[in-house]
Protein backbone atom coordinates (compact mmCIF):
# COMPACT_ATOMS: atom_id res chain seq x y z
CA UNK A 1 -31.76 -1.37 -12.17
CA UNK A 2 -32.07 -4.99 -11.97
CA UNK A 3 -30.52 -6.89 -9.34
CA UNK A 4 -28.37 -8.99 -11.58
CA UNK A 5 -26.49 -5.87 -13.01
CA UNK A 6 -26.34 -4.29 -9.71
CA UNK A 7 -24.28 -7.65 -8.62
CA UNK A 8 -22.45 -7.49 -12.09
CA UNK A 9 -21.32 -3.36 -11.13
CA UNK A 10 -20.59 -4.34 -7.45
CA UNK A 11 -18.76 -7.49 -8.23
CA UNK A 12 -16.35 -5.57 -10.86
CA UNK A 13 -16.15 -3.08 -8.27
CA UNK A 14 -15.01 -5.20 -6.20
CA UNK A 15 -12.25 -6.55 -8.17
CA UNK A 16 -10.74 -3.04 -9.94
CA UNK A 17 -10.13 -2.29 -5.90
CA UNK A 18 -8.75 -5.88 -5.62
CA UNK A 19 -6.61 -5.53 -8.61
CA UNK A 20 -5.64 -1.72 -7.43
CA UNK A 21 -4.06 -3.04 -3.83
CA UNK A 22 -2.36 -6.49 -5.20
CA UNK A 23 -0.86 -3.46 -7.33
CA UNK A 24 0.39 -1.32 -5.06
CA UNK A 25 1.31 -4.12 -2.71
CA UNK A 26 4.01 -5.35 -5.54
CA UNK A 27 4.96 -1.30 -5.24
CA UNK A 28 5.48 -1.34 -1.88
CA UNK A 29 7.60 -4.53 -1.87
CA UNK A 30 9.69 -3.16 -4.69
CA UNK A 31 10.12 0.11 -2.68
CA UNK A 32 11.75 -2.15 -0.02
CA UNK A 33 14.72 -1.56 -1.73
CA UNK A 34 15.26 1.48 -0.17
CA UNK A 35 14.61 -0.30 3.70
CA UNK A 36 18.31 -1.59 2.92
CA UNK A 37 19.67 1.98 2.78
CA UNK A 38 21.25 2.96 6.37
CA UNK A 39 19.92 6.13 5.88
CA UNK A 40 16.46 4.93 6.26
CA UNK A 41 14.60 6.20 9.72
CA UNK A 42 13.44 3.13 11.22
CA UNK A 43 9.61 4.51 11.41
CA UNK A 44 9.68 4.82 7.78
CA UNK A 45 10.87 0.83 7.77
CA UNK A 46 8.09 0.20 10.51
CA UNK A 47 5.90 1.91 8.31
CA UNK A 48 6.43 -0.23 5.57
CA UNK A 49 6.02 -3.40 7.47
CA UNK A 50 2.71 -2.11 8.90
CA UNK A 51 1.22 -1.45 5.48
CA UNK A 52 2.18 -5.03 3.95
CA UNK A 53 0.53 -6.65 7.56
CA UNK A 54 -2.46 -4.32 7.42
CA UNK A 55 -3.19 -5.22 4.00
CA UNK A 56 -3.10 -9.03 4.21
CA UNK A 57 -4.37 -9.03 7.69
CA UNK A 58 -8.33 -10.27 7.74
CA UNK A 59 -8.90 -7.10 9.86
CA UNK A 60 -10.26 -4.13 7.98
CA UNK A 61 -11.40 -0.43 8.97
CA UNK A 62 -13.78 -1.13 5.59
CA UNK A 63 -15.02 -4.68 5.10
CA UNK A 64 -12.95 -6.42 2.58
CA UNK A 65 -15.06 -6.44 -0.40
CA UNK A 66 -13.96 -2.81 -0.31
CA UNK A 67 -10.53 -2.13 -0.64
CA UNK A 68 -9.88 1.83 -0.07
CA UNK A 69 -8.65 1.58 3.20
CA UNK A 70 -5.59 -0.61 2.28
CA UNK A 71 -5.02 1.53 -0.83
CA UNK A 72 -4.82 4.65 1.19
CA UNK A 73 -2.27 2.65 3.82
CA UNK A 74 -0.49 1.69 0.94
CA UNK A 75 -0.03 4.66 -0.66
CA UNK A 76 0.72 6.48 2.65
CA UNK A 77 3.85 3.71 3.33
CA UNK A 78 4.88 4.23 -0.50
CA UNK A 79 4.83 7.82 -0.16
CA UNK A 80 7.02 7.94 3.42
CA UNK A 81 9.34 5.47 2.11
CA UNK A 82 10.14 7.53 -1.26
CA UNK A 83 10.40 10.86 0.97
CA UNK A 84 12.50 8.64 2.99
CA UNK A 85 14.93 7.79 0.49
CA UNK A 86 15.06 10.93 -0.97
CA UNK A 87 16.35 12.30 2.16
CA UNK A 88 18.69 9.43 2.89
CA UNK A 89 20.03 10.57 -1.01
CA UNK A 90 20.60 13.98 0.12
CA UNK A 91 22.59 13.16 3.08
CA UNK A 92 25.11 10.57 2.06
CA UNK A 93 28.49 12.06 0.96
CA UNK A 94 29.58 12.70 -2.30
């Protein structure tokens, strides 16, 4: 493979991962809707504040060309915060 496609593959790469965490970032920030529910543990809202600050922080488990690691903390905060609200749903009267 040449090096000029490999930079091409890489470099789209790159920005599908990009494109993937600015997208579930905007998910998570929607989501927050549910952080104004009383019913809401605080670790789940911790959670949620965690993710955002892990994903814009400059500090990565991966480097930052490579994106995975703040998909995976993303989805984990969108998952705890729907289970979360879910719950809180259950439990309110009426």
């Amino acid at each position: 493979m040449d090096d000029k496609v490999l930079w091409w593959v890489l470099g789209v790469a790159a920005l599908a991962t990009a494109v993937g965490a600015a997208w579930l970032l905007l998910r998570v920030f929607r989501a927050r809707r549910a952080l104004r529910d009383a019913g809401v543990p605080l670790r789940d809202k911790a959670l949620f504040w965690g993710a955002v600050l892990y994903t814009v922080s400059p500090v990565d488990v991966l480097p930052d060309p490579v994106y995975l690691d703040d998909i995976g903390v993303l989805v984990l905060a969108l998952r705890a915060l729907q289970t979360a609200a879910q719950g809180a749903t259950r439990q309110r009267p009426g």
